[in-house]
N, C-alpha and C. Protein backbone atom coordinates (compact mmCIF):
# COMPACT_ATOMS: atom_id res chain seq x y z
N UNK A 1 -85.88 -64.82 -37.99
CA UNK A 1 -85.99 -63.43 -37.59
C UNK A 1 -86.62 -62.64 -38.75
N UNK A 2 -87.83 -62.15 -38.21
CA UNK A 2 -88.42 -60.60 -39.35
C UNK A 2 -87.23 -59.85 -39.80
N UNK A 3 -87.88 -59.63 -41.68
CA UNK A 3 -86.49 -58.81 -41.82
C UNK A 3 -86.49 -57.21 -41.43
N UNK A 4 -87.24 -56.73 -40.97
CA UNK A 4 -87.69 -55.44 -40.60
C UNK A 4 -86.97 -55.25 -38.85
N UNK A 5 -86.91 -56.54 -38.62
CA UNK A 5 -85.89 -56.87 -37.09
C UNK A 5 -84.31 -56.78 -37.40
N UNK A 6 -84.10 -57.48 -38.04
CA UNK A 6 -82.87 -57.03 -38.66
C UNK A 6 -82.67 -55.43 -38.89
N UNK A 7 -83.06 -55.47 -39.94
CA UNK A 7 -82.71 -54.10 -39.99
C UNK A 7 -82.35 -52.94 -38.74
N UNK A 8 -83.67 -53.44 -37.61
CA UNK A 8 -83.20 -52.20 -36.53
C UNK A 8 -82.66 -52.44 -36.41
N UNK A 9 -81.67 -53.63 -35.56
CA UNK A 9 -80.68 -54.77 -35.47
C UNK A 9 -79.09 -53.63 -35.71
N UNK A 10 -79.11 -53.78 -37.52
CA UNK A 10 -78.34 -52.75 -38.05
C UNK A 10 -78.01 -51.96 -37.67
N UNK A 11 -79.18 -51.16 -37.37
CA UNK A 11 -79.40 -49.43 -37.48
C UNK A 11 -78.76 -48.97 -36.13
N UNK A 12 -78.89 -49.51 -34.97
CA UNK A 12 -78.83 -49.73 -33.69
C UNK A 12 -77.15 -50.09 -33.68
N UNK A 13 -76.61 -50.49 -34.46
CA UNK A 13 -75.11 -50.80 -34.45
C UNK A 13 -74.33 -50.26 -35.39
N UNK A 14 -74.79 -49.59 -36.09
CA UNK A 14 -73.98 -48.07 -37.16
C UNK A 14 -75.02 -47.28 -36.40
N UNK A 15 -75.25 -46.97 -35.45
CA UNK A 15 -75.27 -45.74 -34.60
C UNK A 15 -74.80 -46.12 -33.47
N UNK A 16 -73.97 -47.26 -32.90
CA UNK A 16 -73.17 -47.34 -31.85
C UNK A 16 -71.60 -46.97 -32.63
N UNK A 17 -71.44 -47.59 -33.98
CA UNK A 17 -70.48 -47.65 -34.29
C UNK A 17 -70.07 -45.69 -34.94
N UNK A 18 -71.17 -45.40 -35.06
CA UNK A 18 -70.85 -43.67 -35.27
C UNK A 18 -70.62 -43.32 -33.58
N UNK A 19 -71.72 -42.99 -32.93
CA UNK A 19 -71.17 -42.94 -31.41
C UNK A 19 -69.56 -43.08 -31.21
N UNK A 20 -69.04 -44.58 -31.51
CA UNK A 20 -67.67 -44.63 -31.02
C UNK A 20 -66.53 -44.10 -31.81
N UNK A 21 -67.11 -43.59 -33.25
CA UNK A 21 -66.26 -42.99 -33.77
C UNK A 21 -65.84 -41.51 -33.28
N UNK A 22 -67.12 -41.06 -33.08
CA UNK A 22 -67.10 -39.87 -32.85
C UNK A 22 -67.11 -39.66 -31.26
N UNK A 23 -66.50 -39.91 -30.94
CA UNK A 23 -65.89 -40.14 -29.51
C UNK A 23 -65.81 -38.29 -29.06
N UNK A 24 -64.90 -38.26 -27.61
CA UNK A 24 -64.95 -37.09 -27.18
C UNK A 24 -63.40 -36.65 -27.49
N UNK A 25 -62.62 -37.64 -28.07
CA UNK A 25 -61.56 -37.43 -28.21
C UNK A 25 -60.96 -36.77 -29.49
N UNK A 26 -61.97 -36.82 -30.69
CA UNK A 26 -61.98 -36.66 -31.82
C UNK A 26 -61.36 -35.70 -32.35
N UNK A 27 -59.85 -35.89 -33.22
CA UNK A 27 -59.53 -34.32 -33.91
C UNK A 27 -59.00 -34.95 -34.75
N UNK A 28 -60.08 -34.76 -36.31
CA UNK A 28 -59.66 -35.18 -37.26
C UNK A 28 -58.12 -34.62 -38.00
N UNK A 29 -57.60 -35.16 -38.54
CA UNK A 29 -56.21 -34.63 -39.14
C UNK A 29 -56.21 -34.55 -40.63
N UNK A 30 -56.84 -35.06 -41.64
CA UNK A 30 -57.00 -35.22 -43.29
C UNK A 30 -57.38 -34.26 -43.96
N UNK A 31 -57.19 -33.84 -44.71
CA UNK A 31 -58.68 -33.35 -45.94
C UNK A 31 -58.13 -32.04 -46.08
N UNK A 32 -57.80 -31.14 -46.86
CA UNK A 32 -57.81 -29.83 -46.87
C UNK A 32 -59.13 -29.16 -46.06
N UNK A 33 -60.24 -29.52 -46.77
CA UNK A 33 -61.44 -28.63 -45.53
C UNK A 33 -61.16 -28.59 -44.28
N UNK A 34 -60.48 -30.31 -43.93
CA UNK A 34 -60.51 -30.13 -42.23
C UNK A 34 -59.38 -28.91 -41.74
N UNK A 35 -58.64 -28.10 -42.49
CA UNK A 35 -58.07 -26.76 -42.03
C UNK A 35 -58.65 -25.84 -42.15
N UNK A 36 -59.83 -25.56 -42.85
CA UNK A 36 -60.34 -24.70 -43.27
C UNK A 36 -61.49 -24.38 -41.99
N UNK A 37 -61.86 -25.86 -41.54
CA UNK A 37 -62.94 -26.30 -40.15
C UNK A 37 -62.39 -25.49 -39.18
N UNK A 38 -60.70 -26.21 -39.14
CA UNK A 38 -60.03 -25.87 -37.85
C UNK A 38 -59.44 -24.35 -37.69
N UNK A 39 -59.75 -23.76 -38.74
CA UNK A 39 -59.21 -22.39 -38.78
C UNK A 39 -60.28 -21.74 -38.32
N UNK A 40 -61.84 -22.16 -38.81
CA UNK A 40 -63.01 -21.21 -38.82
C UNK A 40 -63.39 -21.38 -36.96
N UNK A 41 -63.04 -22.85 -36.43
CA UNK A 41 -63.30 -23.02 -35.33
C UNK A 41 -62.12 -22.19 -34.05
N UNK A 42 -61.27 -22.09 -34.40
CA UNK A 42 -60.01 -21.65 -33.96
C UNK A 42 -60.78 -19.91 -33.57
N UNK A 43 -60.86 -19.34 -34.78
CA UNK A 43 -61.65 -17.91 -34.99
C UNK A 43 -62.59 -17.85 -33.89
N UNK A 44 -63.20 -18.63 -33.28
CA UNK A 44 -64.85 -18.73 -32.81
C UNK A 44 -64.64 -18.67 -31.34
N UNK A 45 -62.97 -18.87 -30.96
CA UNK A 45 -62.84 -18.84 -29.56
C UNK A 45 -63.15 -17.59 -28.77
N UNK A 46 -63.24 -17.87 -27.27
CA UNK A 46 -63.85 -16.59 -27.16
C UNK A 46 -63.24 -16.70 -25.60
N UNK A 47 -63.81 -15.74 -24.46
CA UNK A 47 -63.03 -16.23 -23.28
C UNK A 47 -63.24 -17.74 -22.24
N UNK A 48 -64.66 -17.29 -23.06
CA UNK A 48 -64.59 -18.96 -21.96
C UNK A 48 -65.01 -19.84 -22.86
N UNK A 49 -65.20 -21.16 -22.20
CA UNK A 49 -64.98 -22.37 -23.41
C UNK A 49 -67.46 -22.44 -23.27
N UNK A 50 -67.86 -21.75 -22.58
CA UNK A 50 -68.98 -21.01 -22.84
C UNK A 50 -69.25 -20.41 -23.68
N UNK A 51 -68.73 -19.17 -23.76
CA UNK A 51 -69.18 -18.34 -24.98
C UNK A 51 -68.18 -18.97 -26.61
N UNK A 52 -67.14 -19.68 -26.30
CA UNK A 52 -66.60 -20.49 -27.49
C UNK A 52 -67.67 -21.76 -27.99
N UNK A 53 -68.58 -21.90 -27.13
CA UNK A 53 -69.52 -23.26 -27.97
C UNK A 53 -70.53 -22.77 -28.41
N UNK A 54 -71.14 -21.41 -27.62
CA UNK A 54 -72.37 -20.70 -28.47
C UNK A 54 -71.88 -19.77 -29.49
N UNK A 55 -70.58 -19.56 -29.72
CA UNK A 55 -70.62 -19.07 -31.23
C UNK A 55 -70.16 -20.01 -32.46
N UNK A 56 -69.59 -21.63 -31.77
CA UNK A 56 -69.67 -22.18 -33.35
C UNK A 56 -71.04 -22.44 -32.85
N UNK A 57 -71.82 -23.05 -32.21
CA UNK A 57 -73.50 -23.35 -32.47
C UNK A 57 -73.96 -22.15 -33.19
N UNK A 58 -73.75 -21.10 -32.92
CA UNK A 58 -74.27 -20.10 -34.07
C UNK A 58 -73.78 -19.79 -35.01
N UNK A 59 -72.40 -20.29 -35.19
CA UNK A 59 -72.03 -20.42 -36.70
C UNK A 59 -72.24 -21.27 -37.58
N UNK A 60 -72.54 -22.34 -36.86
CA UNK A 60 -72.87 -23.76 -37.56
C UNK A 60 -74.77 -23.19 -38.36
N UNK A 61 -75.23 -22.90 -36.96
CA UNK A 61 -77.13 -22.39 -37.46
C UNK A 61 -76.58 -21.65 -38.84
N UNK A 62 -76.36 -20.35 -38.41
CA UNK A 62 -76.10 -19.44 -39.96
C UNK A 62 -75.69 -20.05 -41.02
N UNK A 63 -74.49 -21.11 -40.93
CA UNK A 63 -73.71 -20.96 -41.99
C UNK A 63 -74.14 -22.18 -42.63
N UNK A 64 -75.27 -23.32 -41.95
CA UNK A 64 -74.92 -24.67 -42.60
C UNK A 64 -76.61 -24.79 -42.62
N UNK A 65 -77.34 -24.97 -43.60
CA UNK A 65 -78.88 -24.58 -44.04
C UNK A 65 -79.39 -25.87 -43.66
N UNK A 66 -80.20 -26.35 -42.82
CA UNK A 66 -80.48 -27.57 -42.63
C UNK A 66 -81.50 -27.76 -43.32
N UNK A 67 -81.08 -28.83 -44.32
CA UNK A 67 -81.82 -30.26 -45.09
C UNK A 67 -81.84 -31.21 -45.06
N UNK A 68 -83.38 -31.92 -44.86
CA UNK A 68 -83.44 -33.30 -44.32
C UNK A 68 -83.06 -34.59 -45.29
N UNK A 69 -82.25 -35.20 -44.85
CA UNK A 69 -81.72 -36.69 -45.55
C UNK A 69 -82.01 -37.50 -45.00
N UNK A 70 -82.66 -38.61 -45.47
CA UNK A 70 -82.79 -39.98 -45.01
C UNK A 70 -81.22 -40.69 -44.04
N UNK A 71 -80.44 -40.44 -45.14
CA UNK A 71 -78.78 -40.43 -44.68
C UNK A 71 -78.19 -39.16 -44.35
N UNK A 72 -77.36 -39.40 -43.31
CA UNK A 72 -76.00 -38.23 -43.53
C UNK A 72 -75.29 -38.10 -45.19
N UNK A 73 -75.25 -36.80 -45.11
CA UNK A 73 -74.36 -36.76 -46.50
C UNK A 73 -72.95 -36.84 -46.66
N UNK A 74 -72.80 -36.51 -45.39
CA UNK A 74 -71.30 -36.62 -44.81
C UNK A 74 -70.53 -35.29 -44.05
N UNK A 75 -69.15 -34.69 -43.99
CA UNK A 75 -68.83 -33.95 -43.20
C UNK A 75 -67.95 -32.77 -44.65
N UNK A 76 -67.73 -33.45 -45.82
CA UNK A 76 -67.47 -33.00 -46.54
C UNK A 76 -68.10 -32.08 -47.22
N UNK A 77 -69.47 -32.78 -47.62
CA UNK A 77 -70.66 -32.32 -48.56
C UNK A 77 -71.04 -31.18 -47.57
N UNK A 78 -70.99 -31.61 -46.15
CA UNK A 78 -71.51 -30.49 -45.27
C UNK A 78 -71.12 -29.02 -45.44
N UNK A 79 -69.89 -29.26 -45.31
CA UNK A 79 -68.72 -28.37 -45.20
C UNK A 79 -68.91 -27.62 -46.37
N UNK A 80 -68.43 -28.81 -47.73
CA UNK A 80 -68.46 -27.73 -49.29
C UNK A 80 -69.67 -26.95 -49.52
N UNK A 81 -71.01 -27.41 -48.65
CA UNK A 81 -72.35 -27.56 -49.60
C UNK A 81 -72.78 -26.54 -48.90
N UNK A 82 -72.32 -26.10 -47.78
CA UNK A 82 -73.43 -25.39 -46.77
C UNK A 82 -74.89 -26.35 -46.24
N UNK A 83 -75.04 -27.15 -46.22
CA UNK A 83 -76.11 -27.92 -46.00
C UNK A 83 -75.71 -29.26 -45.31
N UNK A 84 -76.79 -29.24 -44.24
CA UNK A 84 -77.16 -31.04 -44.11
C UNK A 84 -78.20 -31.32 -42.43
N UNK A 85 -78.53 -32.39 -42.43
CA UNK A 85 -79.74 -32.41 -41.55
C UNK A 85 -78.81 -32.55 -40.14
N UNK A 86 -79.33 -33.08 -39.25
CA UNK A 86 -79.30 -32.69 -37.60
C UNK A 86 -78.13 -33.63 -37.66
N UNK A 87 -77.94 -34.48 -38.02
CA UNK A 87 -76.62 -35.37 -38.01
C UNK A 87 -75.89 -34.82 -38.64
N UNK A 88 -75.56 -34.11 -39.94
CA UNK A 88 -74.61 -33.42 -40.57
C UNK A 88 -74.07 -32.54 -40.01
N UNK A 89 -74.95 -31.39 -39.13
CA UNK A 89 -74.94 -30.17 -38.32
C UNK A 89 -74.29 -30.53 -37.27
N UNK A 90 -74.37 -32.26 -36.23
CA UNK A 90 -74.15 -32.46 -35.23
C UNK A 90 -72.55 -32.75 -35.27
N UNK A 91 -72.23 -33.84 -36.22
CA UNK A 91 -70.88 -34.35 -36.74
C UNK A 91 -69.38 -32.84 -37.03
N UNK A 92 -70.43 -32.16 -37.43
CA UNK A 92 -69.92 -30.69 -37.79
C UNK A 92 -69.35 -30.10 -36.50
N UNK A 93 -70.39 -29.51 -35.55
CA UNK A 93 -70.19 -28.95 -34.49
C UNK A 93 -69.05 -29.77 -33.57
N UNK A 94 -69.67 -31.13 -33.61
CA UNK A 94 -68.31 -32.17 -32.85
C UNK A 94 -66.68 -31.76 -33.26
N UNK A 95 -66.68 -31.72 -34.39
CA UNK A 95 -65.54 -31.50 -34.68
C UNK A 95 -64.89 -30.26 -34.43
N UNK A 96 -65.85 -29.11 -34.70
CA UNK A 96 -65.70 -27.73 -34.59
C UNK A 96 -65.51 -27.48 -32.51
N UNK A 97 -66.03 -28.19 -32.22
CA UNK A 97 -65.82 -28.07 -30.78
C UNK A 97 -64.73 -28.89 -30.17
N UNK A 98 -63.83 -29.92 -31.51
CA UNK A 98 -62.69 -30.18 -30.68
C UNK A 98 -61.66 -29.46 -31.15
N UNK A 99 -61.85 -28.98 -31.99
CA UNK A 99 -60.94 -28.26 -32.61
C UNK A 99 -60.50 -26.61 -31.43
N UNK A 100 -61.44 -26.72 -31.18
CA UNK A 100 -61.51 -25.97 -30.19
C UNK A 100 -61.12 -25.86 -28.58
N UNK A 101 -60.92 -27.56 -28.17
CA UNK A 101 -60.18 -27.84 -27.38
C UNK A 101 -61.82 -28.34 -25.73
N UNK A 102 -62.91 -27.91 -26.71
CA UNK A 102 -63.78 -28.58 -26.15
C UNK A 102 -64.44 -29.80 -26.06
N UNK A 103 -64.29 -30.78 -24.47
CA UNK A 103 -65.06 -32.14 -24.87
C UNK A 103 -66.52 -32.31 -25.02
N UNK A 104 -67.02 -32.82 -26.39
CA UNK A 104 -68.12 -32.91 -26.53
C UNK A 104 -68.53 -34.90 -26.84
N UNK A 105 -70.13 -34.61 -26.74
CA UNK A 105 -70.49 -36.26 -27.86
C UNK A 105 -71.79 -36.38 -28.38
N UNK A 106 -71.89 -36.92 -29.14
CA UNK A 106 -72.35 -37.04 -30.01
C UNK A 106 -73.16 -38.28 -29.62
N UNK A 107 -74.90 -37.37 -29.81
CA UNK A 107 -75.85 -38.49 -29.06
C UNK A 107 -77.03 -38.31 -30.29
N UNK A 108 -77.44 -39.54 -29.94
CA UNK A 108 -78.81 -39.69 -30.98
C UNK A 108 -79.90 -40.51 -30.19
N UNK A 109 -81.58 -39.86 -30.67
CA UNK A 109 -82.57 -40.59 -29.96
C UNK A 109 -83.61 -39.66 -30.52
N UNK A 110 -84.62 -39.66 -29.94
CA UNK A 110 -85.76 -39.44 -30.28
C UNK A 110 -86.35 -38.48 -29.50
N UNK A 111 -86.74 -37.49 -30.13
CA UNK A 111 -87.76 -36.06 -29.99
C UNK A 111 -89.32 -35.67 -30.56
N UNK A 112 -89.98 -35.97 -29.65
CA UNK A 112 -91.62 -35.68 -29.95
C UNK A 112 -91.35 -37.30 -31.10
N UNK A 113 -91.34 -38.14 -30.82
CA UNK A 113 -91.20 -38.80 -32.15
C UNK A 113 -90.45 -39.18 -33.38
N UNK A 114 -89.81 -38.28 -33.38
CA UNK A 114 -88.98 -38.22 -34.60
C UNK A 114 -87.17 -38.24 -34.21
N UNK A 115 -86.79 -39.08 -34.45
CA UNK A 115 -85.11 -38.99 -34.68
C UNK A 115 -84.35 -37.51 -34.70
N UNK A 116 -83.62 -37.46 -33.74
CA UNK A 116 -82.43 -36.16 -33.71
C UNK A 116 -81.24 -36.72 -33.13
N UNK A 117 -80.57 -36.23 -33.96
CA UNK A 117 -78.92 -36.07 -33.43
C UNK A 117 -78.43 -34.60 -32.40
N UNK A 118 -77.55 -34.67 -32.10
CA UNK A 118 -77.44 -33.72 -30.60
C UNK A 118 -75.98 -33.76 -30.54
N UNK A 119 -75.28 -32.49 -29.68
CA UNK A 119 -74.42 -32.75 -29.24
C UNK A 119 -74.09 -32.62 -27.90
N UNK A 120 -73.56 -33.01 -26.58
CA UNK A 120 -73.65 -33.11 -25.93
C UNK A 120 -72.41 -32.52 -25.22
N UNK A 121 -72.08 -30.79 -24.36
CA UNK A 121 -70.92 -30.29 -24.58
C UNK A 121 -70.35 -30.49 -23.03
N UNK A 122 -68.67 -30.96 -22.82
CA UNK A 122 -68.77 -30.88 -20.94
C UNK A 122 -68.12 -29.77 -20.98
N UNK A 123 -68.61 -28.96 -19.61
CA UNK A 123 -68.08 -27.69 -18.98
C UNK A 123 -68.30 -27.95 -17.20
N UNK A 124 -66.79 -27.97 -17.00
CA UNK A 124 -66.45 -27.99 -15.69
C UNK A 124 -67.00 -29.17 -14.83
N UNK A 125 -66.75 -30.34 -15.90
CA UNK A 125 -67.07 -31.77 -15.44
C UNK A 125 -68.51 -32.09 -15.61
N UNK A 126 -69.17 -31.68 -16.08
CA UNK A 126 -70.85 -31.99 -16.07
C UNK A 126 -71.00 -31.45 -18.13
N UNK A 127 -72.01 -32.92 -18.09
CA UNK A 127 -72.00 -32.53 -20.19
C UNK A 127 -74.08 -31.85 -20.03
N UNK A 128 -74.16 -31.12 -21.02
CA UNK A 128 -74.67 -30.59 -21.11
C UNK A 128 -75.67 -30.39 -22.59
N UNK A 129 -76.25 -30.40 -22.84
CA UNK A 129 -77.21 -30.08 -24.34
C UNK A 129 -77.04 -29.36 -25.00
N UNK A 130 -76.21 -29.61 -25.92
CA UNK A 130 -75.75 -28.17 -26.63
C UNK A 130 -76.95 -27.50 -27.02
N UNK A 131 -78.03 -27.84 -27.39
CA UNK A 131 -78.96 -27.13 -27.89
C UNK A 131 -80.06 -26.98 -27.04
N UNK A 132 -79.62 -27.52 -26.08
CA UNK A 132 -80.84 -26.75 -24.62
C UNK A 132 -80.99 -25.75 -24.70
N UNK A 133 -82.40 -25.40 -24.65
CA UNK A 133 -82.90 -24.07 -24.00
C UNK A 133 -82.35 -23.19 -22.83
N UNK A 134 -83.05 -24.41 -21.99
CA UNK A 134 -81.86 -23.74 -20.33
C UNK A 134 -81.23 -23.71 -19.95
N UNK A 135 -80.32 -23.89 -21.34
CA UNK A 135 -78.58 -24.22 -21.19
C UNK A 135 -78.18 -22.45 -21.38
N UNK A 136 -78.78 -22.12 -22.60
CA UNK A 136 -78.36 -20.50 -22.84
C UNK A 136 -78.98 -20.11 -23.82
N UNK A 137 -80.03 -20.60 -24.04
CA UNK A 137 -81.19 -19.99 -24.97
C UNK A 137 -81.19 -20.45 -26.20
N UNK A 138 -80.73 -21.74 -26.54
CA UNK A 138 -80.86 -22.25 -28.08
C UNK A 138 -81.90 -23.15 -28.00
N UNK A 139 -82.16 -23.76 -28.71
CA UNK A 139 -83.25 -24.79 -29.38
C UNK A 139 -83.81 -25.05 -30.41
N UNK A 140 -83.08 -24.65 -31.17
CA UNK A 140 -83.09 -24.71 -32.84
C UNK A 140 -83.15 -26.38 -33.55
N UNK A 141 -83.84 -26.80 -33.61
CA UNK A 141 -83.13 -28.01 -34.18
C UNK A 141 -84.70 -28.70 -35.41
């Protein structure tokens, strides 16, 4: 086997194995930040679990400066740093949206070419693009 086959091989199975981590079930419990997450996400609620996902998506845009990494930097660095690319931002929001009591997941694939991470939010049984356009006017990514 090419070693360049391998590798996708890899890549293709630490992004199944993130996928299943980051499940729809996800509410992390550790870390001092993760109260600090769950407090800021808690804040963000609003009346419907609608207008509660477009204001952490717009808290996440404002507050977390996206920079591109070859790798995730993680959920920490995210958090402390204010920064991190579409996977950092995505891992973020996941959490921030269960914290919130919303099911989301966490999808990855390809846009115009290039690799993006996404999150994927359900409302009233049907999941949705968090960052769709014709979802409610985002598309930032």
């Amino acid at each position: 086997m090419k070693k360049h086959t391998i590798i996708s091989i890899l890549v293709v199975i630490s992004i199944f194995l993130v996928i299943g981590v980051f499940s729809s079930k996800l509410i992390p419990a550790y870390g001092e930040f993760y109260k600090e997450i769950k407090n800021v996400s808690l804040s963000l609620k609003g009346e419907t679990e609608l207008i509660t996902a477009k204001n952490i998506n717009s808290w996440v845009e404002k507050n977390i400066n996206y920079e591109y990494h070859y790798f995730p930097i993680g959920i920490r660095a995210t958090w402390e740093e204010r920064r991190g690319d579409c996977t950092d931002k995505s891992i973020l929001k996941k959490i921030m949206l269960s914290y919130a009591g919303i099911e989301s997941r966490l999808a990855h694939g390809y846009v115009f070419e290039d690799k993006h991470d996404t999150i994927y939010i359900k409302i009233n049984k049907t999941y949705y693009n968090f960052e769709g356009i014709d979802f409610i006017g985002w598309g930032r990514w």
